[in-house]
N, C-alpha and C. Protein backbone atom coordinates (compact mmCIF):
# COMPACT_ATOMS: atom_id res chain seq x y z
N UNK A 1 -17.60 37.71 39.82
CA UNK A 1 -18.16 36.56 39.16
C UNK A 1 -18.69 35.58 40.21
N UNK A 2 -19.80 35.20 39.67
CA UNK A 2 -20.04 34.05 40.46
C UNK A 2 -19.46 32.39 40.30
N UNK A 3 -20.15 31.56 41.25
CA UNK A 3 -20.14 30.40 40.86
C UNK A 3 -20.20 29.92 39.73
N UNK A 4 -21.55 30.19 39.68
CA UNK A 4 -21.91 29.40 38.27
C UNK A 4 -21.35 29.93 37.49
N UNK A 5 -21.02 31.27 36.91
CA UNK A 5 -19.90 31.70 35.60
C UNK A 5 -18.87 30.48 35.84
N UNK A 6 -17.81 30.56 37.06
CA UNK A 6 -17.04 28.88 36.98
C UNK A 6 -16.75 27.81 36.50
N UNK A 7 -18.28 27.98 36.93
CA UNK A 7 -18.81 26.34 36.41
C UNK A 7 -18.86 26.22 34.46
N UNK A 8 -19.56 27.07 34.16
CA UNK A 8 -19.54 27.08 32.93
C UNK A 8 -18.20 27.51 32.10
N UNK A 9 -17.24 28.18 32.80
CA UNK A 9 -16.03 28.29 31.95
C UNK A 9 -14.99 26.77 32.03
N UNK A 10 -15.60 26.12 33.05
CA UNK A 10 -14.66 24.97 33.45
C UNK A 10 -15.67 23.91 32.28
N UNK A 11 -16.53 24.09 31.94
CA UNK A 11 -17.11 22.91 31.10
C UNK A 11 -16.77 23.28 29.92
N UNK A 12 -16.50 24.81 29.91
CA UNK A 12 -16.14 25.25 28.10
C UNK A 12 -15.05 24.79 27.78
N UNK A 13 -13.77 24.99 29.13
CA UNK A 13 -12.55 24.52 28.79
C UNK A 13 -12.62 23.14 28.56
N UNK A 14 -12.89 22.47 29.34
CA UNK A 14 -13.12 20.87 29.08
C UNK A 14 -13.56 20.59 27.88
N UNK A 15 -14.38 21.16 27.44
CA UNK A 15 -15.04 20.94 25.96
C UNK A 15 -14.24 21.54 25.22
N UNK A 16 -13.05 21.92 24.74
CA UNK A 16 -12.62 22.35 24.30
C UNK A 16 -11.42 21.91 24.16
N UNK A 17 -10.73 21.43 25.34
CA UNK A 17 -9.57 20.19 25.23
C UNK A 17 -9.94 19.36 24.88
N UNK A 18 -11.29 18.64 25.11
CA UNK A 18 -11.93 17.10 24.54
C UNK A 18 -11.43 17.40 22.97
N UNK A 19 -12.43 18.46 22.53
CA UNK A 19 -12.57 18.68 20.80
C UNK A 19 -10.83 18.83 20.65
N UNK A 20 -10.26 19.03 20.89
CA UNK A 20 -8.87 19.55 20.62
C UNK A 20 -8.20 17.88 20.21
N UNK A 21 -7.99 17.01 21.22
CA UNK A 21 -8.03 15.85 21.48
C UNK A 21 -8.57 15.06 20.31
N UNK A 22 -9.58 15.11 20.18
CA UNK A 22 -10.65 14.20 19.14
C UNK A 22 -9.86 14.23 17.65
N UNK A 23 -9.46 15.74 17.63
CA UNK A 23 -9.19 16.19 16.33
C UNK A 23 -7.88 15.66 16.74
N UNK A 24 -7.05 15.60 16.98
CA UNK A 24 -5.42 14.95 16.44
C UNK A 24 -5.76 13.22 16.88
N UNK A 25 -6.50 12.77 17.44
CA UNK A 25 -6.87 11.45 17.14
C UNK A 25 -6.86 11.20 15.64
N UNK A 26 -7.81 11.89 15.20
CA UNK A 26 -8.64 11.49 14.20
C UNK A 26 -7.28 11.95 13.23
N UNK A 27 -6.52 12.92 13.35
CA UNK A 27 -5.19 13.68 12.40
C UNK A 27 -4.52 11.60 12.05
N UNK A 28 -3.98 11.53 13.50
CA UNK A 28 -3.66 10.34 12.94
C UNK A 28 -3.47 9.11 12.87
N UNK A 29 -5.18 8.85 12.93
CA UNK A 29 -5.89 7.81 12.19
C UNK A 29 -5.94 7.82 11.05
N UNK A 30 -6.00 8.94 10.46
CA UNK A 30 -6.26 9.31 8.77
C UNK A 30 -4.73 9.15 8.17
N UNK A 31 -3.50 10.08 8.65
CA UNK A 31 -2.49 9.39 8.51
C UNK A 31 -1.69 7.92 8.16
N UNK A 32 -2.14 6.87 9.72
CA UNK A 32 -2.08 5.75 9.51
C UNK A 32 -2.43 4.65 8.27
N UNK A 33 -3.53 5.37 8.07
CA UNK A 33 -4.47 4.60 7.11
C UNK A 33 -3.34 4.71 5.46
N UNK A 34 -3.22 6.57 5.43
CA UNK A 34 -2.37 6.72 4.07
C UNK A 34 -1.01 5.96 3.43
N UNK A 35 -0.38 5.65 4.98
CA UNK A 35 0.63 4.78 4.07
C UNK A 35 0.73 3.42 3.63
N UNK A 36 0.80 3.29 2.59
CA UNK A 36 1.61 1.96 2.09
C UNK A 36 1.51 0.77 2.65
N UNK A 37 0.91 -0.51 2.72
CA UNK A 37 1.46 -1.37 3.86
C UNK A 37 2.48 -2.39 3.03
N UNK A 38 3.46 -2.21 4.09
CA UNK A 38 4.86 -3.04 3.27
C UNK A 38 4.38 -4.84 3.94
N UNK A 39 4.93 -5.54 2.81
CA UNK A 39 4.44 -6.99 3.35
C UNK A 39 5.98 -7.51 3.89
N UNK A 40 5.61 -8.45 5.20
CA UNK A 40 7.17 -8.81 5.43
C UNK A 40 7.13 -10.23 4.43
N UNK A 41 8.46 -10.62 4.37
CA UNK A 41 9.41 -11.49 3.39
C UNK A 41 8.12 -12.75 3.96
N UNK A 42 7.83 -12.91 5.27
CA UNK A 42 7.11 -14.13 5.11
C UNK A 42 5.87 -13.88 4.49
N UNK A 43 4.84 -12.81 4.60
CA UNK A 43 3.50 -12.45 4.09
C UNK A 43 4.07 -12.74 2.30
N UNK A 44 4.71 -11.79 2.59
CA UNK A 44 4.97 -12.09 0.77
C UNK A 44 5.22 -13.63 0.41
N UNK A 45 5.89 -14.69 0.92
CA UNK A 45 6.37 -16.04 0.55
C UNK A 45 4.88 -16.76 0.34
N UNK A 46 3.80 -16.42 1.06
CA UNK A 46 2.97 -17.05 1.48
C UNK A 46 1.98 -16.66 0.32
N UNK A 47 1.92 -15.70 -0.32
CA UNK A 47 1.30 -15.59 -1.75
C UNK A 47 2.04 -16.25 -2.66
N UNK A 48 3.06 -16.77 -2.87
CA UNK A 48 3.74 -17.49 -3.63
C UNK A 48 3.11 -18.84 -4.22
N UNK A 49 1.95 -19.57 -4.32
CA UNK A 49 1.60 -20.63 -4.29
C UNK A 49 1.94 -21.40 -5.33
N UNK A 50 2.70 -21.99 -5.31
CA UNK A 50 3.35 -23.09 -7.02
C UNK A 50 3.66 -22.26 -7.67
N UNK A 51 3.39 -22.61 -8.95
CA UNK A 51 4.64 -22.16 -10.27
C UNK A 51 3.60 -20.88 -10.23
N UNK A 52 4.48 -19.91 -10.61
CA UNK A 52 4.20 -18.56 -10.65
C UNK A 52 4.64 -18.60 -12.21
N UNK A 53 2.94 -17.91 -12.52
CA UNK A 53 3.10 -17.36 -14.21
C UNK A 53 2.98 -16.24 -14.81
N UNK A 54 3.99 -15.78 -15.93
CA UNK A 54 3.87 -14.21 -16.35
C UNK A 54 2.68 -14.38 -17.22
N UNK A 55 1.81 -12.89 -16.70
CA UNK A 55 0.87 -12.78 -17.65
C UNK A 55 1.17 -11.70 -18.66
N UNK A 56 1.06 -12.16 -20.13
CA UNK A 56 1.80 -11.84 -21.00
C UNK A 56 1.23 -10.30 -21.48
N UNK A 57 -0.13 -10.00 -21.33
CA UNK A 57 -1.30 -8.75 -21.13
C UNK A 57 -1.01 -8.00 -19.92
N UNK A 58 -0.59 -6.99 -19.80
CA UNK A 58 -0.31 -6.47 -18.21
C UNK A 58 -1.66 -5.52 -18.16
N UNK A 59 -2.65 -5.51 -19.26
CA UNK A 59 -3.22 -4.40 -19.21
C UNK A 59 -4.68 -5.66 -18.58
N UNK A 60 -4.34 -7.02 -18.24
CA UNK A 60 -6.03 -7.66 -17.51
C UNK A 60 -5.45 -7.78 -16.00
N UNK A 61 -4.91 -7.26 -15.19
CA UNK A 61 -5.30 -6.96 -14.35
C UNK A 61 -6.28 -6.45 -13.90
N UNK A 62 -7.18 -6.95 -12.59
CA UNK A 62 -8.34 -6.78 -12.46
C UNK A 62 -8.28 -5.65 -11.15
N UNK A 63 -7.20 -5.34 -11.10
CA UNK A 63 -7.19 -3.92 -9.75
C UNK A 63 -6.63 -3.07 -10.23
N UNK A 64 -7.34 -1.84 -9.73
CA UNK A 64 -7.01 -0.29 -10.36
C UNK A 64 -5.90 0.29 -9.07
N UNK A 65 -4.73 -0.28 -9.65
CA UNK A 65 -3.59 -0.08 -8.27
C UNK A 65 -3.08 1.52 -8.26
N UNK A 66 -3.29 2.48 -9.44
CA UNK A 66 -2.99 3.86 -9.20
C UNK A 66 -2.93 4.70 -7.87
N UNK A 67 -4.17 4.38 -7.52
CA UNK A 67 -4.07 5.34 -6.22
C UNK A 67 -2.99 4.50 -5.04
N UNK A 68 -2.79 3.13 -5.41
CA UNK A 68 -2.03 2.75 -4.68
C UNK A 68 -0.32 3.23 -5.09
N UNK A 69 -0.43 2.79 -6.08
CA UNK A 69 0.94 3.68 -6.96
C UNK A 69 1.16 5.01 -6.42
N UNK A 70 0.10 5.82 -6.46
CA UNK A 70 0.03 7.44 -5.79
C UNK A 70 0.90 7.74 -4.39
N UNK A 71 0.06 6.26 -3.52
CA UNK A 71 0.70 6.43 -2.14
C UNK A 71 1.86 5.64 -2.29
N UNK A 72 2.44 5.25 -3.00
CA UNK A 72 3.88 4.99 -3.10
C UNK A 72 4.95 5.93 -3.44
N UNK A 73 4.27 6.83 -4.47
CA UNK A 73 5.15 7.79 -4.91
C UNK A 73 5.24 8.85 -3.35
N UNK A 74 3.94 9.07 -3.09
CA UNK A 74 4.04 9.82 -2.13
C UNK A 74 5.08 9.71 -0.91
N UNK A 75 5.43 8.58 -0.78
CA UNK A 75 5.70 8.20 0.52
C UNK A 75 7.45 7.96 -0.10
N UNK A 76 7.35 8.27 -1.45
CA UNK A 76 8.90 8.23 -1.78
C UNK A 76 9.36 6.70 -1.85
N UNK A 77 8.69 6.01 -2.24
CA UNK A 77 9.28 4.42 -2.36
C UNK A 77 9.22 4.31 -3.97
N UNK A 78 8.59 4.86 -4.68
CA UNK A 78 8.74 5.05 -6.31
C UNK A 78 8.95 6.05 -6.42
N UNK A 79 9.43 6.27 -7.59
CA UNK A 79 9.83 7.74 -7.96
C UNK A 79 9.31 8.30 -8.91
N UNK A 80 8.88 10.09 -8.59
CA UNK A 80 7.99 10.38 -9.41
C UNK A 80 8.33 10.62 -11.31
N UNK A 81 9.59 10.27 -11.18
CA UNK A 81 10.19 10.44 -12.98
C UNK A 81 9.88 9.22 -13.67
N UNK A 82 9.42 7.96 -13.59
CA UNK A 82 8.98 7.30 -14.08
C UNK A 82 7.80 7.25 -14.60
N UNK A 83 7.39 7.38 -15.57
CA UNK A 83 6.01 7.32 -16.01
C UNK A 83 5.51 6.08 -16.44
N UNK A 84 3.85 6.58 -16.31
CA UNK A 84 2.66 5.29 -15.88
C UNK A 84 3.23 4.13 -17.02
N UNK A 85 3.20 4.40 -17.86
CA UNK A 85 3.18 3.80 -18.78
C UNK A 85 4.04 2.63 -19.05
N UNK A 86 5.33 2.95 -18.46
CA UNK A 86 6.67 2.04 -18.03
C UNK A 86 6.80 1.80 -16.75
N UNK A 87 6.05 2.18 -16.32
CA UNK A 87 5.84 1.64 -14.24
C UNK A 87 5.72 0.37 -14.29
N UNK A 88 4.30 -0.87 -14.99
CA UNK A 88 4.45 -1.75 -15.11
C UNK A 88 5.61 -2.47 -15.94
N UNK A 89 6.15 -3.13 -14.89
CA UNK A 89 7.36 -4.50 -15.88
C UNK A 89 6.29 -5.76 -16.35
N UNK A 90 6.28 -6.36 -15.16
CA UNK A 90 5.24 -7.48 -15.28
C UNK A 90 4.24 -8.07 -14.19
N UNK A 91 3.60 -8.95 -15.09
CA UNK A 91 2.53 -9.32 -13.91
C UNK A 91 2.79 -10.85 -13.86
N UNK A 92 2.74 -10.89 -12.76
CA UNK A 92 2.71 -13.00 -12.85
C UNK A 92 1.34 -13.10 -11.46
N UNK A 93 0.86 -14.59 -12.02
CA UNK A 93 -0.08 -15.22 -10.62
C UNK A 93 0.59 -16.14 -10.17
N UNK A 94 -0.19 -16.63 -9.43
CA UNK A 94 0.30 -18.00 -8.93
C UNK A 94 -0.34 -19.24 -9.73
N UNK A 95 -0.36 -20.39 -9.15
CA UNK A 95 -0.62 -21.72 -9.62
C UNK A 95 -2.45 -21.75 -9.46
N UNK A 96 -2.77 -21.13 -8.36
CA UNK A 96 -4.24 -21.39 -7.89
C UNK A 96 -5.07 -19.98 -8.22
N UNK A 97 -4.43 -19.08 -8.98
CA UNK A 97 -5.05 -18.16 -9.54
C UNK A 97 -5.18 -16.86 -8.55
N UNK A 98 -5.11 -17.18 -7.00
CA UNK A 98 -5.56 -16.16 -5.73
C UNK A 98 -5.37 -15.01 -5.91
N UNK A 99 -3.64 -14.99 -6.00
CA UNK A 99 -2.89 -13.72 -5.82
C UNK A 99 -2.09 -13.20 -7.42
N UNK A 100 -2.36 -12.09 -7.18
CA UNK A 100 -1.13 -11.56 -8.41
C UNK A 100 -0.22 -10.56 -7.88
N UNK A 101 0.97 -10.98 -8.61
CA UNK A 101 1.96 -9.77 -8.71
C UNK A 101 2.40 -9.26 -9.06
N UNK A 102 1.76 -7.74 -9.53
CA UNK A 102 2.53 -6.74 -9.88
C UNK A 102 3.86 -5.92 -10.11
N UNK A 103 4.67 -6.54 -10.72
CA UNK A 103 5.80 -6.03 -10.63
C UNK A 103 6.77 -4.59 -11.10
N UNK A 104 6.57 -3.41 -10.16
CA UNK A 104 6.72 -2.07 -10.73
C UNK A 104 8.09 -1.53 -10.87
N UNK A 105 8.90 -1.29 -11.92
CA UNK A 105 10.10 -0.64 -12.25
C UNK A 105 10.22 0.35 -11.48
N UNK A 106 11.36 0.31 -11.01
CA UNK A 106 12.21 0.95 -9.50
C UNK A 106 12.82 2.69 -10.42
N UNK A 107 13.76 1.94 -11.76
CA UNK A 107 14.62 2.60 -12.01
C UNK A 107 16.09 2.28 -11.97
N UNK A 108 16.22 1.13 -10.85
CA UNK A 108 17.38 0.63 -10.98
C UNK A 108 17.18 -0.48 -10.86
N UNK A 109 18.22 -1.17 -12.11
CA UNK A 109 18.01 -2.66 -12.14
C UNK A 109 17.85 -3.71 -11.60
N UNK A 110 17.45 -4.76 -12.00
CA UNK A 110 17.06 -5.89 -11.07
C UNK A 110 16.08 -5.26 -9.52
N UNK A 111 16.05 -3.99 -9.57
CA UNK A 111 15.22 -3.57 -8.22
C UNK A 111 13.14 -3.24 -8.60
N UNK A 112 12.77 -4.05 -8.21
CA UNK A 112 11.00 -3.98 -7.95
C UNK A 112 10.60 -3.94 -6.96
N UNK A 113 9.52 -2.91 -6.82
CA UNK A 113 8.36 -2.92 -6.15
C UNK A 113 7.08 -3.72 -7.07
N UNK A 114 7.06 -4.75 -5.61
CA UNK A 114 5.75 -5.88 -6.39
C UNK A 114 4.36 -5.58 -5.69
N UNK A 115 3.64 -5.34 -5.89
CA UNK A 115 2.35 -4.94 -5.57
C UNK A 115 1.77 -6.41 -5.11
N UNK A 116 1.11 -6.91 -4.19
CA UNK A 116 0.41 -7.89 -4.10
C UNK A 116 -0.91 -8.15 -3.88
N UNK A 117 -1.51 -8.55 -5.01
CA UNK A 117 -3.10 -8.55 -4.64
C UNK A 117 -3.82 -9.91 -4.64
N UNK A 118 -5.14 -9.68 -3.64
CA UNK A 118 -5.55 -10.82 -3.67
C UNK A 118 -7.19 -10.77 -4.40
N UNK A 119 -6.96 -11.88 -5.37
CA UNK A 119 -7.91 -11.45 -6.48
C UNK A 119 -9.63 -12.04 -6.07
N UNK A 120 -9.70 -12.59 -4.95
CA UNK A 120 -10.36 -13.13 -4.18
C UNK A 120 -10.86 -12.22 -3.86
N UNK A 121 -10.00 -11.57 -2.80
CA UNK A 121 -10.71 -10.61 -2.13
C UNK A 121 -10.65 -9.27 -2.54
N UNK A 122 -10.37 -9.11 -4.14
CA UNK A 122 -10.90 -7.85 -4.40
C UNK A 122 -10.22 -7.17 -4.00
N UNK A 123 -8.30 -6.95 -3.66
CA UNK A 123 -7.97 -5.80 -2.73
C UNK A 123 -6.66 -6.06 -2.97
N UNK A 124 -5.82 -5.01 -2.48
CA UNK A 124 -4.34 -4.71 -2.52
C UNK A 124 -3.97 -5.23 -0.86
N UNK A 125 -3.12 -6.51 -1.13
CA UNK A 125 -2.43 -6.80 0.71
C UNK A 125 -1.64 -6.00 0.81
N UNK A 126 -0.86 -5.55 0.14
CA UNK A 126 0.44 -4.40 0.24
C UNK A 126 1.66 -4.53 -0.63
N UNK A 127 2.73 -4.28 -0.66
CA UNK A 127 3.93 -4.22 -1.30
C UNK A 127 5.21 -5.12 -0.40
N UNK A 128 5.94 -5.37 -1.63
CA UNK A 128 7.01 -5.95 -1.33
C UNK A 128 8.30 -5.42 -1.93
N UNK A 129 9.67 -5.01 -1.23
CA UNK A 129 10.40 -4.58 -2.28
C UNK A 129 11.31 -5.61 -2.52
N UNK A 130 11.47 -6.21 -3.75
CA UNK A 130 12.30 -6.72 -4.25
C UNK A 130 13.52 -6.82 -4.79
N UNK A 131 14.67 -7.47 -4.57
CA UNK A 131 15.78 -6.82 -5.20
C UNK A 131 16.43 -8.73 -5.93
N UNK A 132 15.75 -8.42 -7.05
CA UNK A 132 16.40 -9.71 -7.89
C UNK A 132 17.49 -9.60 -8.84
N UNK A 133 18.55 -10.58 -8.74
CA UNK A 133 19.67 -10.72 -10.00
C UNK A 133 18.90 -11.61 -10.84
N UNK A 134 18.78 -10.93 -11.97
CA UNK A 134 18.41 -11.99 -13.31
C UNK A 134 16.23 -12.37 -13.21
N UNK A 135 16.08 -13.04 -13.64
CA UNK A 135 14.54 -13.34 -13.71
C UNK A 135 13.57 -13.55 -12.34
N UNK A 136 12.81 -13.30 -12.58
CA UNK A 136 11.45 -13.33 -11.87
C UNK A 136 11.76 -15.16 -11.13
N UNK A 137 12.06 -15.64 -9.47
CA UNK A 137 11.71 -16.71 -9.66
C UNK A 137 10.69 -17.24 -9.53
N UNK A 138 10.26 -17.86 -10.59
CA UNK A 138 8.41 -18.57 -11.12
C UNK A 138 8.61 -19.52 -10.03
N UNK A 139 8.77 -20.46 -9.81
CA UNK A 139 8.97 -21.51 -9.16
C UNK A 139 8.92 -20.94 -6.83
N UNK A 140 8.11 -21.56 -6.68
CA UNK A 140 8.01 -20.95 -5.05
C UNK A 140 9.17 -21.83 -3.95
């Protein structure tokens, strides 16, 4: 063999660890993206704005949170024996209308996953898990 054969097996290999490389980058970036983002106790306090109200319609929510529901089940933070239908408990906003929260039946009492969205911006900030004795507190 010559040189140049060398040369060209050393650029194939290189090109070939690069592509190798690229692809588990990209594995998990795509990963990252799939789970859940949990809100900490302060993110969550901070959607809280004044008196928090139940909305008595759970069906005008203005976000289609399923696929978010999906990656919850997925990720094992809901459970898949609950069905859609009884997933929602309740919904409350706040005082200034921004944020709502979704509040999704665990399965065990007093325990929710609250979905938090911001109605502003059109989008899911993430989840909160909740573990309340007795009522929702409305009051921030």
């Amino acid at each position: 063999m010559t040189i140049h054969h060398y040369i060209h097996l050393h650029f194939i290999a290189i090109f070939v660890i690069t592509a190798i490389l690229c692809g588990l980058v990209l594995i998990q970036i795509t990963k990252s993206k799939r789970k859940p983002k949990l809100l900490t106790k302060e993110k969550y306090q901070s959607t809280r704005i004044g008196k928090m109200s139940e909305t008595k319609n759970t069906d005008t929510t203005i976000f289609n949170i399923w696929p978010y529901v999906s990656e919850l089940k997925s990720t094992k933070i809901l459970s898949h024996k609950i069905k859609e239908r009884e997933l929602i408990y309740k919904v409350y906003r706040d005082s200034t209308e921004e944020f709502e929260h979704i509040l999704l039946s665990t399965g065990k009492e007093n325990n929710f996953v609250v979905i938090v969205a911001d109605k502003k911006k059109k989008k899911i900030m993430g989840h909160f898990l909740l573990d309340q004795d007795g009522k929702y507190d409305l009051v921030a």
